[in-house]
C-alpha atoms as a PDB file:
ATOM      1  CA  UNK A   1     102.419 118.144  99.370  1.00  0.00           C
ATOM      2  CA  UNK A   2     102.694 117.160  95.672  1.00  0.00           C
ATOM      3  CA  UNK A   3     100.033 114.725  95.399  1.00  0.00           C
ATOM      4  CA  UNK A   4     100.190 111.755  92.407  1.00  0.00           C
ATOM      5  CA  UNK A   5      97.732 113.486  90.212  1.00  0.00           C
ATOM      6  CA  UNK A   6      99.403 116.520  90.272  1.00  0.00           C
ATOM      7  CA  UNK A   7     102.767 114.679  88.971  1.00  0.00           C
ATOM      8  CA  UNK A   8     104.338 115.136  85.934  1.00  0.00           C
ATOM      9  CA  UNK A   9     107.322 114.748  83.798  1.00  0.00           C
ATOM     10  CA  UNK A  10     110.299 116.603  84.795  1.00  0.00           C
ATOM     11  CA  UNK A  11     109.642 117.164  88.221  1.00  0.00           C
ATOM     12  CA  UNK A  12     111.591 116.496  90.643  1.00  0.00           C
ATOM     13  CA  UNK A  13     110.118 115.547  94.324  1.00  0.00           C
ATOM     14  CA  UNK A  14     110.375 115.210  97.959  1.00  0.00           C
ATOM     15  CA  UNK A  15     107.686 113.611  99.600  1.00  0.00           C
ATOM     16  CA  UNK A  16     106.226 110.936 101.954  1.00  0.00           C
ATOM     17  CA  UNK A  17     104.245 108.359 100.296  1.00  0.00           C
ATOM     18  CA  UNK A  18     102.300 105.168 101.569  1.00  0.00           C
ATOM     19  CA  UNK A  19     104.389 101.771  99.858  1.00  0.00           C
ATOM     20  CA  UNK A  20     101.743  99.627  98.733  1.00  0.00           C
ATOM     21  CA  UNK A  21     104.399  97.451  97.115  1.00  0.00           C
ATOM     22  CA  UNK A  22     107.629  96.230  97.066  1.00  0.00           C
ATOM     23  CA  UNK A  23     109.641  93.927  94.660  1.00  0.00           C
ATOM     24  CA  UNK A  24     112.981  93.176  93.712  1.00  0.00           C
ATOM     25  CA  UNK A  25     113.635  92.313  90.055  1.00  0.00           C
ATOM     26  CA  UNK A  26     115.917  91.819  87.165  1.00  0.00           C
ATOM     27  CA  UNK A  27     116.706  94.126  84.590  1.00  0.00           C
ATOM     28  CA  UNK A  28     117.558  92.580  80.955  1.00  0.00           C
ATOM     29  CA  UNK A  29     121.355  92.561  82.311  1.00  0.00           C
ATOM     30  CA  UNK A  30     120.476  90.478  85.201  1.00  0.00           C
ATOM     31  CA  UNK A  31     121.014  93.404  87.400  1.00  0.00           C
ATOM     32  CA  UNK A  32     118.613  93.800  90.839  1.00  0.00           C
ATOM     33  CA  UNK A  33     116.069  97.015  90.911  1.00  0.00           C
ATOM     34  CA  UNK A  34     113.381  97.815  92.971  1.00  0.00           C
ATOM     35  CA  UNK A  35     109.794  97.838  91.956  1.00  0.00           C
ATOM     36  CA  UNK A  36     107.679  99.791  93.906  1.00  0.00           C
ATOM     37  CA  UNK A  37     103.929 100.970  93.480  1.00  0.00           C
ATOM     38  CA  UNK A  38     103.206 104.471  95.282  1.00  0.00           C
ATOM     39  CA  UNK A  39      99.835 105.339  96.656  1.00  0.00           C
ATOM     40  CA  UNK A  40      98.822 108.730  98.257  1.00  0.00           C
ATOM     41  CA  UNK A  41      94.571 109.405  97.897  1.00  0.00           C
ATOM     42  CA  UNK A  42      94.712 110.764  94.777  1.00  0.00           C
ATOM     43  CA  UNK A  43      96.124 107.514  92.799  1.00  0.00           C
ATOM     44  CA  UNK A  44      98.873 105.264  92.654  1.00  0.00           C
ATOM     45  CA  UNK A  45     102.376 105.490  90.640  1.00  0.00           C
ATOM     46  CA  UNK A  46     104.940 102.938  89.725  1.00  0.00           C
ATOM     47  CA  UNK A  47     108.348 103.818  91.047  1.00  0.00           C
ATOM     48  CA  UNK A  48     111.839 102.241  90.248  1.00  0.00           C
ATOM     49  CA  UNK A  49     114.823 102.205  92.511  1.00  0.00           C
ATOM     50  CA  UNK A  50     117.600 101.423  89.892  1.00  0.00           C
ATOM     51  CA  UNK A  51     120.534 101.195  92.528  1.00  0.00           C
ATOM     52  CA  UNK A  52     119.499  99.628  95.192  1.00  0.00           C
ATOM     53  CA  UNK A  53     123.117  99.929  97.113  1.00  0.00           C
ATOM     54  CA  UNK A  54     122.772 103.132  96.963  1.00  0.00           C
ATOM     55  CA  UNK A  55     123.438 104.684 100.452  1.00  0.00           C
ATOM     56  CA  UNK A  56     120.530 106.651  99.799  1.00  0.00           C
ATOM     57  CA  UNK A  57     118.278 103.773  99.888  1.00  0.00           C
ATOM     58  CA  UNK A  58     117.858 102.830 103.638  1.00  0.00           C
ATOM     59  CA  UNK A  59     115.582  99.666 104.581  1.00  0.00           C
ATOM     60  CA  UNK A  60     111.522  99.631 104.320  1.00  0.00           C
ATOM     61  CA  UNK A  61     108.650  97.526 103.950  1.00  0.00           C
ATOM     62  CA  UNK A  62     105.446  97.337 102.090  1.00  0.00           C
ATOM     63  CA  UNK A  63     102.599  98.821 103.510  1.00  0.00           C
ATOM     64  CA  UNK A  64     105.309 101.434 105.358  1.00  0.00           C
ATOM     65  CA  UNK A  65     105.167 105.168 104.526  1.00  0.00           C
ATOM     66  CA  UNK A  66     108.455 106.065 102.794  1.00  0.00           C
ATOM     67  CA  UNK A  67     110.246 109.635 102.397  1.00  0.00           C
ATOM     68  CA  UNK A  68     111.190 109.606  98.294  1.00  0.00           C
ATOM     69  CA  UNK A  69     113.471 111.787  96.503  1.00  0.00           C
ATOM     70  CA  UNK A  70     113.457 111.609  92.597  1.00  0.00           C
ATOM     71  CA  UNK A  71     112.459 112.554  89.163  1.00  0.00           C
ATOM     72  CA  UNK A  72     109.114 111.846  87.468  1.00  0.00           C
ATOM     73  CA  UNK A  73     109.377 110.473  83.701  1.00  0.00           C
ATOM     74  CA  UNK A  74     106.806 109.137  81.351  1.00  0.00           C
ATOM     75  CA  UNK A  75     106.873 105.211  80.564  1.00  0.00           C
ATOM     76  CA  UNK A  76     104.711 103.665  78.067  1.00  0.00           C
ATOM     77  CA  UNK A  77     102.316 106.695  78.535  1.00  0.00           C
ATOM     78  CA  UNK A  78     102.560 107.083  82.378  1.00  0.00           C
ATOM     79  CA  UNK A  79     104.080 108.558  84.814  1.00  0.00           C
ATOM     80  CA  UNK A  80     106.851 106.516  86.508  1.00  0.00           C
ATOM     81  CA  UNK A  81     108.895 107.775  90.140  1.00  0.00           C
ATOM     82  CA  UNK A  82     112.995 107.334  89.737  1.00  0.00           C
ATOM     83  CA  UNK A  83     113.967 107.058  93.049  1.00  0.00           C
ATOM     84  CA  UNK A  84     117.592 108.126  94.222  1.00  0.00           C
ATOM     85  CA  UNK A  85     117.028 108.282  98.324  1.00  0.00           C
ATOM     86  CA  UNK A  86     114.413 106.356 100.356  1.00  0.00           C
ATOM     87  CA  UNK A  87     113.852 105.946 103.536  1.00  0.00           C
ATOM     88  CA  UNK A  88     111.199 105.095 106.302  1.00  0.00           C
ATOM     89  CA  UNK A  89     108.714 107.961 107.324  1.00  0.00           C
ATOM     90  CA  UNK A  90     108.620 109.333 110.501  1.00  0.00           C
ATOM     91  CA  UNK A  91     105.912 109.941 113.004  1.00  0.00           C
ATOM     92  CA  UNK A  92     104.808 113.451 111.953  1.00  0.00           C
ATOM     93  CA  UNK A  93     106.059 113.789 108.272  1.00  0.00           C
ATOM     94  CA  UNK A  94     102.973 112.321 107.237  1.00  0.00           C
ATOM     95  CA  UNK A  95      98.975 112.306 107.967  1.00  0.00           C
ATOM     96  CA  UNK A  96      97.512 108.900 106.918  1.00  0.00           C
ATOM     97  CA  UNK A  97      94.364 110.504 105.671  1.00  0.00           C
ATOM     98  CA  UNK A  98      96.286 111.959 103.277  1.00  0.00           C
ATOM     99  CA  UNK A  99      97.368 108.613 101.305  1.00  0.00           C
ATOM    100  CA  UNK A 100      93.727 106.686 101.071  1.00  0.00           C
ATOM    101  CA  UNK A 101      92.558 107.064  97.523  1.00  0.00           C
ATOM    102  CA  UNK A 102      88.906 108.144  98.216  1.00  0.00           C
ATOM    103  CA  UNK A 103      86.025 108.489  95.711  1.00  0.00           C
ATOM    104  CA  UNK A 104      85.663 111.673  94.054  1.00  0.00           C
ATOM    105  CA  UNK A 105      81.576 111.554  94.632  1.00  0.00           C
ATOM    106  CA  UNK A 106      79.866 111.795  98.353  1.00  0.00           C
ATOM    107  CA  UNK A 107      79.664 108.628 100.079  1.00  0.00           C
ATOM    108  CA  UNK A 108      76.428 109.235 101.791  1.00  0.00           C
ATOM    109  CA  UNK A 109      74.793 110.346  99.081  1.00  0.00           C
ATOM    110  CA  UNK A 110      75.961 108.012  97.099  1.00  0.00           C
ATOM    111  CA  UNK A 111      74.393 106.006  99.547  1.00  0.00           C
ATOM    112  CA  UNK A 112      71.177 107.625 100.163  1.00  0.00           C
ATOM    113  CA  UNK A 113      70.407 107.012  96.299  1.00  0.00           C
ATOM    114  CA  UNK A 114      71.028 103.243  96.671  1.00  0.00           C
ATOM    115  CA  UNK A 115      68.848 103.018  99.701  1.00  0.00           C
ATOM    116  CA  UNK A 116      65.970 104.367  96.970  1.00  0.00           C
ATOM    117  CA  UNK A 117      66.683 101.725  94.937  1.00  0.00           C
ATOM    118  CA  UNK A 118      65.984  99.623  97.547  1.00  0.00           C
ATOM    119  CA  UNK A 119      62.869 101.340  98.849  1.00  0.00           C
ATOM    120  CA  UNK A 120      61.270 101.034  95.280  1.00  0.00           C
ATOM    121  CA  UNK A 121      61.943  96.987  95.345  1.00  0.00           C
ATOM    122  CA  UNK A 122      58.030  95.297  95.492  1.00  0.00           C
ATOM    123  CA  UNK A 123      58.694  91.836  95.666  1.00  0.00           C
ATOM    124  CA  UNK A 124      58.551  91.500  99.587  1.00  0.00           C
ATOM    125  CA  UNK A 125      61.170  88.741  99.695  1.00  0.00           C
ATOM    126  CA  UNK A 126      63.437  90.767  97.794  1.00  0.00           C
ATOM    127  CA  UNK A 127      63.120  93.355  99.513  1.00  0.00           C
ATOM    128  CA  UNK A 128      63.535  91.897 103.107  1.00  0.00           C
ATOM    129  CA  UNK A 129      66.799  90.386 101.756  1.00  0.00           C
ATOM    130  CA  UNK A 130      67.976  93.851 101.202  1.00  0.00           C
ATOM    131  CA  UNK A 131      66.335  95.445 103.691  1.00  0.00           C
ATOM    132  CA  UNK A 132      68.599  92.884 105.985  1.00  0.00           C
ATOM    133  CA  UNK A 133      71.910  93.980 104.688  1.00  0.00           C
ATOM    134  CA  UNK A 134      71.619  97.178 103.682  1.00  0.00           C
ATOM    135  CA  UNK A 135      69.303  98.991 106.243  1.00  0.00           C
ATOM    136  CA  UNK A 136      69.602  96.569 109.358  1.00  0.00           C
ATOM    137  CA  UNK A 137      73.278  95.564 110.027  1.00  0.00           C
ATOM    138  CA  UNK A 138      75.386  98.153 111.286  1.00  0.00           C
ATOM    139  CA  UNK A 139      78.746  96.379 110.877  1.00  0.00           C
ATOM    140  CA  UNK A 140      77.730  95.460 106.940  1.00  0.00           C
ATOM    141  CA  UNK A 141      76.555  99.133 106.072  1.00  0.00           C
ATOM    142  CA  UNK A 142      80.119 100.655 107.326  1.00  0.00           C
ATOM    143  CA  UNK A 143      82.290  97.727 105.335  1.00  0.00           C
ATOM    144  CA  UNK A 144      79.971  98.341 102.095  1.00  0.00           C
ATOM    145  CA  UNK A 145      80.125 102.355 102.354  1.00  0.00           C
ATOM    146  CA  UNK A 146      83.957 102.628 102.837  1.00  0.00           C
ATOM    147  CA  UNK A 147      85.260  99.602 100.922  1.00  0.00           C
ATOM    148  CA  UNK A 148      86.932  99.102  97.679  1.00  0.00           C
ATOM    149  CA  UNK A 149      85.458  97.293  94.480  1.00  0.00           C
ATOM    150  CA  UNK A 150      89.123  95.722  93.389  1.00  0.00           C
ATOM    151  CA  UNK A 151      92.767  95.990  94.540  1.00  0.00           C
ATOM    152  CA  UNK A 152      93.512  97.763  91.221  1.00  0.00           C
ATOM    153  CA  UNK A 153      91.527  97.530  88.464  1.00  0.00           C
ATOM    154  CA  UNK A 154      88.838  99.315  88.625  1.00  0.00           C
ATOM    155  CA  UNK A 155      86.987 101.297  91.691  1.00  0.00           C
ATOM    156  CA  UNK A 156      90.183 100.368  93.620  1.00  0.00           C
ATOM    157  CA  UNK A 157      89.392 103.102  96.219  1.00  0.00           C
ATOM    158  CA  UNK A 158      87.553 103.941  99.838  1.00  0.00           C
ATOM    159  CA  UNK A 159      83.703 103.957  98.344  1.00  0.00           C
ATOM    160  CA  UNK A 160      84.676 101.841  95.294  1.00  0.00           C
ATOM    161  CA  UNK A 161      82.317  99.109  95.890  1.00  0.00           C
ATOM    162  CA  UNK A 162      79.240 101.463  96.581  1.00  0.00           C
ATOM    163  CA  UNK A 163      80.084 103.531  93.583  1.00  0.00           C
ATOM    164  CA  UNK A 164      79.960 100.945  91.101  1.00  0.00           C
ATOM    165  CA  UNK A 165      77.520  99.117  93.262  1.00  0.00           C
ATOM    166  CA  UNK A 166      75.105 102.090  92.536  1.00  0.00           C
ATOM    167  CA  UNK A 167      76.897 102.694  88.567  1.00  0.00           C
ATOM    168  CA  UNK A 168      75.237  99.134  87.827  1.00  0.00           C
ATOM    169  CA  UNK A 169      71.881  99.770  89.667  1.00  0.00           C
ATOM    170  CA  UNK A 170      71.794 102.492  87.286  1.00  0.00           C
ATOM    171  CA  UNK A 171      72.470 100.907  84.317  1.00  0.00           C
ATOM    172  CA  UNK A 172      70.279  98.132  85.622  1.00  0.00           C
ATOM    173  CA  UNK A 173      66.777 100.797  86.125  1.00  0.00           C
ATOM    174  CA  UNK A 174      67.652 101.610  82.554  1.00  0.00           C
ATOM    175  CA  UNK A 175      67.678  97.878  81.074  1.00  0.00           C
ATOM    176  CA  UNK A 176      64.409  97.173  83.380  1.00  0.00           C
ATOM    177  CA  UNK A 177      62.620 100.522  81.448  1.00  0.00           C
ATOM    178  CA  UNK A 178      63.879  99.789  77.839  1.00  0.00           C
ATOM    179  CA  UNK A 179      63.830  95.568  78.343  1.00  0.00           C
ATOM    180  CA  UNK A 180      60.040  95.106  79.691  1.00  0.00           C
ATOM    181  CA  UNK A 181      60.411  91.343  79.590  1.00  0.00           C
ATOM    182  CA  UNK A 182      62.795  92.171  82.641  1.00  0.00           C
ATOM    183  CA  UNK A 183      61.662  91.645  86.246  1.00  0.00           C
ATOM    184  CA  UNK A 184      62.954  94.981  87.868  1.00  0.00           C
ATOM    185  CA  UNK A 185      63.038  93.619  91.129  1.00  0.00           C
ATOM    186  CA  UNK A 186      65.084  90.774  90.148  1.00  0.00           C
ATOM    187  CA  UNK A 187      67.657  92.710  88.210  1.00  0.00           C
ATOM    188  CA  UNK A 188      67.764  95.513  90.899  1.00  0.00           C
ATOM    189  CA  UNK A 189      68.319  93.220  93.583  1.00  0.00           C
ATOM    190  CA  UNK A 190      71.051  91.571  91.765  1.00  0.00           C
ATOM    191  CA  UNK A 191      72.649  94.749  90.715  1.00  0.00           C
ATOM    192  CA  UNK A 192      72.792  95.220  94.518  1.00  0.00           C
ATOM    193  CA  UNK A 193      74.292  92.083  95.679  1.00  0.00           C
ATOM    194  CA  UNK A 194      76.707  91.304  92.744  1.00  0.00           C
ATOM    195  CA  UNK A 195      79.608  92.188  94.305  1.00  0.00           C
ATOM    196  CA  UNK A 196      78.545  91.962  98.032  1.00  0.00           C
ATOM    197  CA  UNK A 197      81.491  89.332  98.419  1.00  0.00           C
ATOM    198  CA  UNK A 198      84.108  91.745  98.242  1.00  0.00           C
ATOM    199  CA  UNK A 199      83.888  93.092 101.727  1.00  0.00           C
ATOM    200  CA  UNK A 200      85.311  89.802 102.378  1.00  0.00           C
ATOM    201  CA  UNK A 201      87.043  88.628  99.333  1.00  0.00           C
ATOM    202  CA  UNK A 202      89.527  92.182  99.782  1.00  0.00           C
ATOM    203  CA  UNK A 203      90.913  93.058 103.299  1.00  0.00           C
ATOM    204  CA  UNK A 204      90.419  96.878 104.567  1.00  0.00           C
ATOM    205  CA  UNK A 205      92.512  99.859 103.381  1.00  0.00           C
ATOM    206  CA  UNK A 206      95.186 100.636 103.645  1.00  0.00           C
ATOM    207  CA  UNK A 207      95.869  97.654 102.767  1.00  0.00           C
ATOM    208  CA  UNK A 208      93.141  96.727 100.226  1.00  0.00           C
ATOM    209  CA  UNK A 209      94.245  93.219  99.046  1.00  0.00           C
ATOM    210  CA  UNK A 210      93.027  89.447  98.953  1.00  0.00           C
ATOM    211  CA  UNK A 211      92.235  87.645 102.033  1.00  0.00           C
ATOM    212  CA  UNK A 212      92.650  83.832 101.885  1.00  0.00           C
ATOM    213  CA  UNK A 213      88.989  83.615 101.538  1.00  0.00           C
ATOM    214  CA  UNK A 214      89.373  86.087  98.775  1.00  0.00           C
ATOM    215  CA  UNK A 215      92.225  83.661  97.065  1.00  0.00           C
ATOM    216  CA  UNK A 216      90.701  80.509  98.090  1.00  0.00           C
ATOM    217  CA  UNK A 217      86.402  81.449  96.775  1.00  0.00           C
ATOM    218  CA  UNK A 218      86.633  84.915  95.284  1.00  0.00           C
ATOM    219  CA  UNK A 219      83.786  87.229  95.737  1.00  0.00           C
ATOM    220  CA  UNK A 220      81.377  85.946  93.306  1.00  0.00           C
ATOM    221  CA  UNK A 221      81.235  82.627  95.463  1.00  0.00           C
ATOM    222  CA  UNK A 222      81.438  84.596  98.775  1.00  0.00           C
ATOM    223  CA  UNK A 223      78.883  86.543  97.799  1.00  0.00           C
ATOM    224  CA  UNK A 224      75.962  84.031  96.979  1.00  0.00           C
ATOM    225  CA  UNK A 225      76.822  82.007 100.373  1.00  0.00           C
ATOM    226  CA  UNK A 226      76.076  85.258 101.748  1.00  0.00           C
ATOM    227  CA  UNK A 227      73.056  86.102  99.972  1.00  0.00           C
ATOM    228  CA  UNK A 228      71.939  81.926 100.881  1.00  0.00           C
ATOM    229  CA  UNK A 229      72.638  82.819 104.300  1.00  0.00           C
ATOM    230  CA  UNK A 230      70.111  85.652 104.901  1.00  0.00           C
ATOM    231  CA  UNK A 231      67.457  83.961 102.590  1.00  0.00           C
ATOM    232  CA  UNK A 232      67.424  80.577 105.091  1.00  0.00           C
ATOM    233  CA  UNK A 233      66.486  82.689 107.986  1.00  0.00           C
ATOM    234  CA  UNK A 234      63.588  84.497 105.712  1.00  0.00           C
ATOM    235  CA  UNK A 235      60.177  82.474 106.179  1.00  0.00           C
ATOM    236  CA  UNK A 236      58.844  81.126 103.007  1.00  0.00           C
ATOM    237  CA  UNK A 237      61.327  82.736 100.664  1.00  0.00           C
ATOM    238  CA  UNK A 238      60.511  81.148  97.261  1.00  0.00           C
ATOM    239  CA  UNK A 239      63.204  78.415  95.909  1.00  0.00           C
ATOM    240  CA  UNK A 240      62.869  79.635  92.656  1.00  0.00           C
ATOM    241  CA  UNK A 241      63.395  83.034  92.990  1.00  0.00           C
ATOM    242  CA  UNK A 242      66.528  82.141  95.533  1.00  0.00           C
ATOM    243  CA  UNK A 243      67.897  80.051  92.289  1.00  0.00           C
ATOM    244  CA  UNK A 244      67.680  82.976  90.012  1.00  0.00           C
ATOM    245  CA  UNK A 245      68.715  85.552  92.204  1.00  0.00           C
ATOM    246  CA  UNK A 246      72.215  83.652  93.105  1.00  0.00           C
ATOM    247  CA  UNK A 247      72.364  82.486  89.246  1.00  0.00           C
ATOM    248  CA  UNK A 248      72.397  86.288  88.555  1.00  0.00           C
ATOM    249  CA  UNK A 249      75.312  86.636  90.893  1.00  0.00           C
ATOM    250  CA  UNK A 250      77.501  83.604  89.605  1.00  0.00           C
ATOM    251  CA  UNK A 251      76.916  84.526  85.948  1.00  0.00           C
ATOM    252  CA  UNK A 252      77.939  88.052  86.189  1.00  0.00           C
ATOM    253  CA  UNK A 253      81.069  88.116  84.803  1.00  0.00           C
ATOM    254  CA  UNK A 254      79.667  86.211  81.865  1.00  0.00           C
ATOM    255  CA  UNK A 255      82.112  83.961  80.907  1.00  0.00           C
ATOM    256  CA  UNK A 256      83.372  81.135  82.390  1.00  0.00           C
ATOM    257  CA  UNK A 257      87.201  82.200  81.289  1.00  0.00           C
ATOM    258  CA  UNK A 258      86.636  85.471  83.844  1.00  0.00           C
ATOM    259  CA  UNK A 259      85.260  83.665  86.726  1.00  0.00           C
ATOM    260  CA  UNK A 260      81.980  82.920  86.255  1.00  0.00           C
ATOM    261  CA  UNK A 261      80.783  79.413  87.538  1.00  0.00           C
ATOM    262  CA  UNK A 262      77.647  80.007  85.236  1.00  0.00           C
ATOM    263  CA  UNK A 263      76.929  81.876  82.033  1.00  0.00           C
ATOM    264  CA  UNK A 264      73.879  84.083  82.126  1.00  0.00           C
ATOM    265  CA  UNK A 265      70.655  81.787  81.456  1.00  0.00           C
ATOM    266  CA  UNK A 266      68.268  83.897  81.999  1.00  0.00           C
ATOM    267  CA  UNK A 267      67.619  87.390  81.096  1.00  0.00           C
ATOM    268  CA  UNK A 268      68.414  89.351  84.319  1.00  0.00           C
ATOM    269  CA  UNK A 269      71.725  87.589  84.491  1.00  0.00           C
ATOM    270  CA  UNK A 270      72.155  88.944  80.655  1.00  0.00           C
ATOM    271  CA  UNK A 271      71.481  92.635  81.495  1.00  0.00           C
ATOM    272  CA  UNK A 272      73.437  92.339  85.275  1.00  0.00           C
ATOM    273  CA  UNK A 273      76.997  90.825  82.987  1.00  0.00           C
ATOM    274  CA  UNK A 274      76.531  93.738  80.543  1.00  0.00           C
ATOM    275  CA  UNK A 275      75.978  96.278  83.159  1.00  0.00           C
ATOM    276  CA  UNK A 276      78.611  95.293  85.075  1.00  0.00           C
ATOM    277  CA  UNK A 277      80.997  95.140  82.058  1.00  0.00           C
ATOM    278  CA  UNK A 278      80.127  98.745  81.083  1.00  0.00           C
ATOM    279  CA  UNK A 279      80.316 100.403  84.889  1.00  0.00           C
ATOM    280  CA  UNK A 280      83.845  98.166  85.416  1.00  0.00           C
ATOM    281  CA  UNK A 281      85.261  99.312  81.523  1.00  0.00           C
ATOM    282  CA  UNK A 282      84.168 102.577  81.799  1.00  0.00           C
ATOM    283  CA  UNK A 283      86.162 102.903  85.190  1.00  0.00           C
ATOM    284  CA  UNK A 284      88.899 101.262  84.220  1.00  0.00           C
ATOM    285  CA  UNK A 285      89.654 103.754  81.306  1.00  0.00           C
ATOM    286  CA  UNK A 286      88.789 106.852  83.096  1.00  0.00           C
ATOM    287  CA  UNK A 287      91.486 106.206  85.719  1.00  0.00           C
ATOM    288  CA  UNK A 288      93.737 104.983  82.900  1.00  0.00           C
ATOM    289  CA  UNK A 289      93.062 108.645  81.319  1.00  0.00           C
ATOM    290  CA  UNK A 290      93.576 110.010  84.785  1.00  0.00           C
ATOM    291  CA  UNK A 291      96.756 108.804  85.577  1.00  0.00           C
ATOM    292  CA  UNK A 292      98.355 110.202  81.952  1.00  0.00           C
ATOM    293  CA  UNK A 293      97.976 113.945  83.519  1.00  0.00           C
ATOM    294  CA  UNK A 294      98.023 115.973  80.893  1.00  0.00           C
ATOM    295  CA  UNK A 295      99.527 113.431  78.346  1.00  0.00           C
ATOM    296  CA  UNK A 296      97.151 114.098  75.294  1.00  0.00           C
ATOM    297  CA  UNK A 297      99.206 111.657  72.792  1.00  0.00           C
ATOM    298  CA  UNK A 298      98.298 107.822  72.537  1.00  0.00           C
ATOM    299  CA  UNK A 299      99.233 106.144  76.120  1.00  0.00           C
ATOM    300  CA  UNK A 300     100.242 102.973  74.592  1.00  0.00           C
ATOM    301  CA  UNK A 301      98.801  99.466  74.842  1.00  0.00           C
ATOM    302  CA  UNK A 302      96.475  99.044  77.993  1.00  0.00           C
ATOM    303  CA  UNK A 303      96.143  95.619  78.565  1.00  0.00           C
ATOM    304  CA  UNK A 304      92.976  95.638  80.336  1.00  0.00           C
ATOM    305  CA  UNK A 305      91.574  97.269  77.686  1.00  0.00           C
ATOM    306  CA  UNK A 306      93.408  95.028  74.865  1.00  0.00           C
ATOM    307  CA  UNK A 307      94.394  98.287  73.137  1.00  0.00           C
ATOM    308  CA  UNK A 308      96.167 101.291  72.447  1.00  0.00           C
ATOM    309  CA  UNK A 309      94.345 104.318  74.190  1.00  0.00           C
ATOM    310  CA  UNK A 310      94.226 108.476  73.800  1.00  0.00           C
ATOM    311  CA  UNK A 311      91.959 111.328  75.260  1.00  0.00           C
ATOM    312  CA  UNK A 312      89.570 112.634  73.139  1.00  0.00           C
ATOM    313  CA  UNK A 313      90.894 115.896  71.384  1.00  0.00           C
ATOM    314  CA  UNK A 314      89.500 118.830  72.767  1.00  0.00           C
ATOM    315  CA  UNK A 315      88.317 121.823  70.860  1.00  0.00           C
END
């Protein structure tokens, strides 16, 4: 199988992919093409089906796995699918764990080191609120470990959300060593919980995209009702420290223009947006580089990044 990292200009392919999605549009002519994003579990590439009355092109859905024939090119920097035939897969061309993008690092590891995290947390209250997620409910722990952070952006793969659940934490422990004004437990917890939401705000793979309560509340909402709902059922559980805890979660995005109900007013909040930023940035370019193969020029304007990007020379 010639998986999507491995793609690259020139080639031409036969293969079964998963269709994550499918749109007709309009070229500048006003002609109809289709617009397709292919997904196998190394990555995702945008595919075009330029005649679509083709009798190559047979009928398919989203979310179906689809036998493509075509030539890989290079637009604006990456690698785009021209599809000549198409055409449902059938039971046995294809093994579906074979077209879940997975993280490239251990999940239970990557898990093990969170659960330190948690096992350093003092503050009692703090840590029975973790503690009650993250080492006492079954059906949480599986959503967390094998769910995605985003549909696309960033971490937009099985173990997503605990990978740059744990990047954060990281950053986080640093910020608490360097920032001693910082409460640790605070900002760890935080780091923890920031983007709890998403196991509900983004549906399960394969399909990995927004529920209503996901387009209705998002995940910054969803996930300070959820945090609420575990600290009413914890005796005594200071009011202040529930404020700043869920402040820390609705400020995290930092501005009010990316989805924030709150900008950070307190300190934790501060060093939680920036962490965040950096883990989410730092992703989002790395897969950007990723998906160029071995494209060393300038990729051309990202616009999640707001700029032109390149690989850094190597010597």
């Amino acid at each position: 199988m010639k998986y999507i990292d491995s793609l690259r200009e020139g080639m031409r392919i036969s293969e079964v992919y998963l269709c994550k999605s499918k749109q007709i549009a309009l070229t500048k002519t006003g002609k109809e093409y289709g617009r397709l994003m292919l997904q196998d579990k190394t990555g995702t590439v945008d595919a075009k089906i330029w005649n679509l009355n083709s009798p190559g092109v047979s009928n398919f859905d989203a979310m179906d796995y689809v036998r493509v024939d075509g030539d890989v090119s290079v637009f604006m920097g990456a690698n785009q699918l021209n599809i000549e035939r198409i055409r449902r897969a059938d039971e046995g061309e294809y093994l579906a764990e074979n077209y879940l993008p997975v993280s490239t690092k251990d999940i239970e590891e990557m898990y093990k080191s969170l659960l330190g995290y948690i096992a350093s947390i003092r503050n009692p209250y703090l840590k029975k609120l973790t503690e009650s997620y993250f080492t006492e409910d079954p059906l949480f722990i599986r959503k967390f470990k094998f769910h995605s952070a985003a549909k696309s952006v960033h971490h937009g793969f099985v173990g997503g959300l605990l990978e740059h659940t744990l990047g954060v934490a990281k950053m986080c422990e640093y910020f608490a060593s360097a920032y001693p004004m910082l409460n640790r437990d605070l900002l760890l917890t935080a780091a923890i919980f920031h983007d709890i939401g998403k196991v509900q705000e983004l549906s399960a793979f394969p399909e990995n995209d927004y529920t209503d309560d996901g387009q209705l509340l998002g995940h910054i909402i969803i996930g300070t009702e959820m945090v609420g709902d575990r600290i009413r059922v914890i005796p005594g559980f200071p009011e202040r420290l529930s404020a700043e805890l869920k402040h820390c979660i609705l400020a995290h995005h930092g501005e009010l223009e990316y989805g924030s109900p709150k900008k950070p007013a307190i300190l934790e909040a501060l060093a939680l947006n920036f962490a965040d930023n950096a883990d989410a940035k730092m992703e989002t370019m790395i897969e950007a580089l990723r998906g160029a193969g071995n494209n060393t020029g300038w990729l051309g304007y990202n616009r999640l990044l707001e700029t032109n990007i390149r690989k850094t020379t190597e010597e």
